[in-house]
Protein backbone atom coordinates (compact mmCIF):
# COMPACT_ATOMS: atom_id res chain seq x y z
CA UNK A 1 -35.15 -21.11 -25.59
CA UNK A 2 -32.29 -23.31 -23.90
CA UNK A 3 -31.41 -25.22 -27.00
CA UNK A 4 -31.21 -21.81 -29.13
CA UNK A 5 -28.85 -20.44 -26.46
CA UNK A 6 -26.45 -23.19 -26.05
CA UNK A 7 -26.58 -23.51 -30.03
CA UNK A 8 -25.54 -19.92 -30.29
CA UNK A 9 -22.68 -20.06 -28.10
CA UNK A 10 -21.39 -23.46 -29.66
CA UNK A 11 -23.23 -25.59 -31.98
CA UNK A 12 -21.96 -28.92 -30.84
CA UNK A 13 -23.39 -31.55 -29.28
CA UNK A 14 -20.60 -33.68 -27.52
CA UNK A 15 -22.19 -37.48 -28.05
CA UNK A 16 -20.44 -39.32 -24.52
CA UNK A 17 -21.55 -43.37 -26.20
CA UNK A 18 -20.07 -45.56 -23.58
CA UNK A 19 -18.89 -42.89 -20.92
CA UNK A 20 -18.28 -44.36 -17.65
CA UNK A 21 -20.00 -42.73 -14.61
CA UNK A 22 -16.47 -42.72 -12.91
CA UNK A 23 -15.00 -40.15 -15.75
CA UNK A 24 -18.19 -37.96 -16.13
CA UNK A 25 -17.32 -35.47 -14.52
CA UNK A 26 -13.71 -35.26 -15.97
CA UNK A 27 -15.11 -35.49 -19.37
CA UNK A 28 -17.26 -33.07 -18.72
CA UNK A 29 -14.91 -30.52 -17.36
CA UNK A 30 -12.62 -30.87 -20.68
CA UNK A 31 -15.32 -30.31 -22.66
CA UNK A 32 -16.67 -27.26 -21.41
CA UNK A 33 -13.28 -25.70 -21.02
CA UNK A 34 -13.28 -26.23 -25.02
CA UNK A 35 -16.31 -24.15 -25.29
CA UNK A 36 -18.99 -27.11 -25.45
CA UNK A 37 -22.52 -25.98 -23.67
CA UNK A 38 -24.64 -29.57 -24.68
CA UNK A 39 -23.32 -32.70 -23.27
CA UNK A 40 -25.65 -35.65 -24.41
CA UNK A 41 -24.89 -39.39 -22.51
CA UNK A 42 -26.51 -42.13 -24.70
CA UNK A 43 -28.24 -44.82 -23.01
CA UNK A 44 -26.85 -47.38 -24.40
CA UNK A 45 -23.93 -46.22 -22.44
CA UNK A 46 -22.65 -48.24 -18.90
CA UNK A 47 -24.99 -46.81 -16.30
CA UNK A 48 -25.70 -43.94 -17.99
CA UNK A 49 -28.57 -42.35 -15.44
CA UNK A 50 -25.21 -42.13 -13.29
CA UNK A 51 -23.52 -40.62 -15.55
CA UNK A 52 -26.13 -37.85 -16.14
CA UNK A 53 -26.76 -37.66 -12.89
CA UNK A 54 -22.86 -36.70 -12.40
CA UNK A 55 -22.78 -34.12 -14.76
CA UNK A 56 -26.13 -32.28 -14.41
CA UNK A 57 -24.59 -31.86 -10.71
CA UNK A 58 -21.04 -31.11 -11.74
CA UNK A 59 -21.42 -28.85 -14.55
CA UNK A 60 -22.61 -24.78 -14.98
CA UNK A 61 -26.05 -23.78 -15.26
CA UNK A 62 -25.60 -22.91 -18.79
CA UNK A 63 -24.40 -26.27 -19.96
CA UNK A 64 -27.33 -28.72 -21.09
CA UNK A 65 -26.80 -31.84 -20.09
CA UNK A 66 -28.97 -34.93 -21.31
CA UNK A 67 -29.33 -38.34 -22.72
CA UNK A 68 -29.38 -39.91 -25.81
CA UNK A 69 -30.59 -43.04 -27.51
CA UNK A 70 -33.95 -42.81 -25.76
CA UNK A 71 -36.24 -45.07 -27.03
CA UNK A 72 -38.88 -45.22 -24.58
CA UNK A 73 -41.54 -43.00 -23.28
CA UNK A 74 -40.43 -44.27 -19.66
CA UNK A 75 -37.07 -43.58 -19.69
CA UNK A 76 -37.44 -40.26 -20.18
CA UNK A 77 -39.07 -40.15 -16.69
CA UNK A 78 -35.57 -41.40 -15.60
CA UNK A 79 -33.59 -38.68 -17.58
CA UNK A 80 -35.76 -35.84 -15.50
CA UNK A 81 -35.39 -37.37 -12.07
CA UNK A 82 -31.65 -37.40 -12.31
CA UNK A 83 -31.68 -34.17 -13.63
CA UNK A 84 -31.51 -34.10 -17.54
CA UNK A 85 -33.04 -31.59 -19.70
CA UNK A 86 -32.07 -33.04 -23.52
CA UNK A 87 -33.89 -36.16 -24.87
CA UNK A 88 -32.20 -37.37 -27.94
CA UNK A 89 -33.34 -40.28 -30.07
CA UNK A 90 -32.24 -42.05 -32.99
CA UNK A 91 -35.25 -42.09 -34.70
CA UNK A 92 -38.79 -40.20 -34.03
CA UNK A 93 -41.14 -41.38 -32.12
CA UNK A 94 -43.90 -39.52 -31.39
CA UNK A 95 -44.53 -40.71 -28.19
CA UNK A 96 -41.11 -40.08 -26.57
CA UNK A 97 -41.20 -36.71 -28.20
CA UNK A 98 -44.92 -35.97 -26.62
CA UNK A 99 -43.61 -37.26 -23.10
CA UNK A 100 -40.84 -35.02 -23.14
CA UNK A 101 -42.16 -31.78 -23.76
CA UNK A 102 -44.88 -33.06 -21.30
CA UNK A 103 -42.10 -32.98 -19.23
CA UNK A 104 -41.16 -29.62 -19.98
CA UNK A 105 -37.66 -31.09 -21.49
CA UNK A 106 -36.08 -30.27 -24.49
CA UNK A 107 -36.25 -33.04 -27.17
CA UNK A 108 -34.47 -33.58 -29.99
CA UNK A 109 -35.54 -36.50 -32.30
CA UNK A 110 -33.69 -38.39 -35.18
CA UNK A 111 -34.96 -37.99 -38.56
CA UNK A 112 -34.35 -39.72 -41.97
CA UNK A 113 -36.91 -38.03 -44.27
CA UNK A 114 -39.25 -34.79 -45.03
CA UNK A 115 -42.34 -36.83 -43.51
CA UNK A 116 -40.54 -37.68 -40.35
CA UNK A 117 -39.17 -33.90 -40.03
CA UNK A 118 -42.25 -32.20 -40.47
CA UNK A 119 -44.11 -34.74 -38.05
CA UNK A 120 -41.68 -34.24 -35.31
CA UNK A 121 -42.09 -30.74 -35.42
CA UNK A 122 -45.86 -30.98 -35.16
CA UNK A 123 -45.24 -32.93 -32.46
CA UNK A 124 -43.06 -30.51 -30.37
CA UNK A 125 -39.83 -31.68 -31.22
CA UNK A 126 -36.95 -28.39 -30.64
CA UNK A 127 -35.22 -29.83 -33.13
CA UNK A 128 -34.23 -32.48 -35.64
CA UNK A 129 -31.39 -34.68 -35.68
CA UNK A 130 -30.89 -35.33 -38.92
CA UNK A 131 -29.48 -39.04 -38.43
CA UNK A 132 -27.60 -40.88 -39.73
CA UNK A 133 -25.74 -37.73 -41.90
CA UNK A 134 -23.39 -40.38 -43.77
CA UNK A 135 -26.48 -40.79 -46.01
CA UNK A 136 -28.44 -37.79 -46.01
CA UNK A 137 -25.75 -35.72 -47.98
CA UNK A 138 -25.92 -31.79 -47.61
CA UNK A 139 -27.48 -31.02 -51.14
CA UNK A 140 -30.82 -33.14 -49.65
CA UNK A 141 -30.23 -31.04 -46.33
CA UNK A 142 -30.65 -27.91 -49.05
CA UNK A 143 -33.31 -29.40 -50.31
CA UNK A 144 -35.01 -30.09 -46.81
CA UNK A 145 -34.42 -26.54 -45.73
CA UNK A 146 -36.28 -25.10 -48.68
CA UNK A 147 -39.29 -26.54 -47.31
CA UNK A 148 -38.78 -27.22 -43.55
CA UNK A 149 -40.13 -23.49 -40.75
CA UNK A 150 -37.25 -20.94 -41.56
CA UNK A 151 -36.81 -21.27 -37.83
CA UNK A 152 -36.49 -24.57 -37.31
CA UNK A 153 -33.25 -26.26 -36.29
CA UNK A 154 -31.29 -28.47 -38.08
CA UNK A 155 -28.60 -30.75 -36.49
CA UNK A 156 -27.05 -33.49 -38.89
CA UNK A 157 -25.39 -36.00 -36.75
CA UNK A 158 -22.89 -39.03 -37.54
CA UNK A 159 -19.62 -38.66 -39.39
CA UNK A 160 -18.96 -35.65 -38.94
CA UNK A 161 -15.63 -34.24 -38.66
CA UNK A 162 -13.87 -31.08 -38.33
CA UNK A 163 -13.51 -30.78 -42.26
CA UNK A 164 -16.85 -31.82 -43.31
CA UNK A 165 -18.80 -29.21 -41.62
CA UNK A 166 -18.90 -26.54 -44.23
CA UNK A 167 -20.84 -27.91 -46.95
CA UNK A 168 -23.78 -28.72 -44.44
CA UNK A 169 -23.21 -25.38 -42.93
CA UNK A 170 -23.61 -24.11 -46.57
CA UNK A 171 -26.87 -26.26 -46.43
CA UNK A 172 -28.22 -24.43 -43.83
CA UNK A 173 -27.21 -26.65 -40.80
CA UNK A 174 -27.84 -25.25 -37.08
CA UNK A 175 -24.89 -27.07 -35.63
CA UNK A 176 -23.64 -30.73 -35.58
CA UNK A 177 -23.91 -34.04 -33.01
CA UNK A 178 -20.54 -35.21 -32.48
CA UNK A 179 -19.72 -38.80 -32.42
CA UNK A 180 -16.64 -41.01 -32.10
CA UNK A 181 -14.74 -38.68 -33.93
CA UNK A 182 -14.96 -36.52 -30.47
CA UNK A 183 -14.74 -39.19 -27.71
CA UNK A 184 -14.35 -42.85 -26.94
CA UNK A 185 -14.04 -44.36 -23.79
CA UNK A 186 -10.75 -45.75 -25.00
CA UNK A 187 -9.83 -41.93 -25.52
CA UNK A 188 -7.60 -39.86 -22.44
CA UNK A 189 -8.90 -36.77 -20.84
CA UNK A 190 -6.34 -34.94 -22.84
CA UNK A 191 -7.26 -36.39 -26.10
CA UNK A 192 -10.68 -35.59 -25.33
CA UNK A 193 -9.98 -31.91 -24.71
CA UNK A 194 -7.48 -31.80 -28.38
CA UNK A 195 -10.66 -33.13 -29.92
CA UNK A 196 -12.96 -30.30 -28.55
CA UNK A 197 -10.72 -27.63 -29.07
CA UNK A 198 -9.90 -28.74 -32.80
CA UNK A 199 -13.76 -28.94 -32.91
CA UNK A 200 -14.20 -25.09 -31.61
CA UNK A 201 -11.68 -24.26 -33.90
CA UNK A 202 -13.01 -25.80 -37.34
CA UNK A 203 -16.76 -23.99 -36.18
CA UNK A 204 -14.89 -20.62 -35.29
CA UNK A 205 -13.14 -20.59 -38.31
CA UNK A 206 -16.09 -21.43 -40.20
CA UNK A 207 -18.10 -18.96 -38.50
CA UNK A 208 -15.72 -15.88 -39.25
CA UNK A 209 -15.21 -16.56 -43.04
């Protein structure tokens, strides 16, 4: 399984909101220096089948590289002709999740509650976004995984920083959608590339205590 693989490697989803086309690739480059293997461009984004389109070219074969945001069975069609493979969506709906593994993409849908989680699954989903994380603290994450398929992964996106990953980790987390906290388009390459690698760090250091 893609997702599995990339998770294993590093489980962090670099979250591009408002990337440019014109600094994809740069972007891009940083990131996977820093050890990132999913790159997700959100759709709400300025041109962002562009910007997908620049990295799915520009980056290696093991890097996933897909959009976010999707809210539409339709554009999903979009994210596969310009050579996506991740569908990620702020909330779940069913449809967009169907269409994508109709697709043979990888989807990853945004979920809120137990009901949502379990029908995403049933629906194909590769994972669940667990969205927005601010408000869906890590003792209801515990409380989720007690019930949710042993292998089923768990990504809590939104807010997350480099020293609040441990107590969802704890929770039984799979890995973490990074935000703002990560990139801007305000941001410089090279503040990009701190970000990542203090990123890396905090999840290497959490993975060897």
């Amino acid at each position: 399984m893609v997702l599995r693989e990339c998770l294993a490697e590093l489980p962090l989803i670099a979250i591009l909101r408002g990337l440019k086309p014109e600094d994809a690739e740069a972007v891009g480059h940083v990131l996977v220096e820093a050890g990132f293997r999913i790159i997700e461009v959100p759709l709400n984004s300025p041109e962002p089948f562009r910007s997908i389109e620049r990295l799915a070219r520009a980056m290696p074969q093991n890097v996933l590289v897909g959009a976010g945001t999707v809210l539409d069975p339709q554009q999903v069609n979009g994210i596969r002709d310009v050579g996506g493979r991740l569908v990620v969506m702020p909330h779940a709906d069913l449809d967009v999740v169907r269409r994508a593994k109709e697709l043979e993409l990888i989807c990853t849908p945004g979920v809120a509650t137990p009901t949502e989680a379990f029908a995403a699954l049933k629906a194909g989903a590769d994972a669940i976004k667990i969205f927005p994380a601010e408000a869906i603290p890590p003792a209801v994450v515990k409380a989720w995984r007690a019930v949710l398929p042993k292998d089923a992964l768990v990504v809590p996106v939104g807010g997350i920083k480099p020293d609040n990953m441990k107590p969802y980790v704890d929770a039984g987390a799979n890995g973490f959608g990074l935000g703002s906290a990560l990139f801007t388009p305000a941001m410089s390459v090279e503040e990009i590339g701190r970000r990542a690698r203090d990123f890396a760090a905090a999840w290497q250091a959490l993975s060897a205590a």
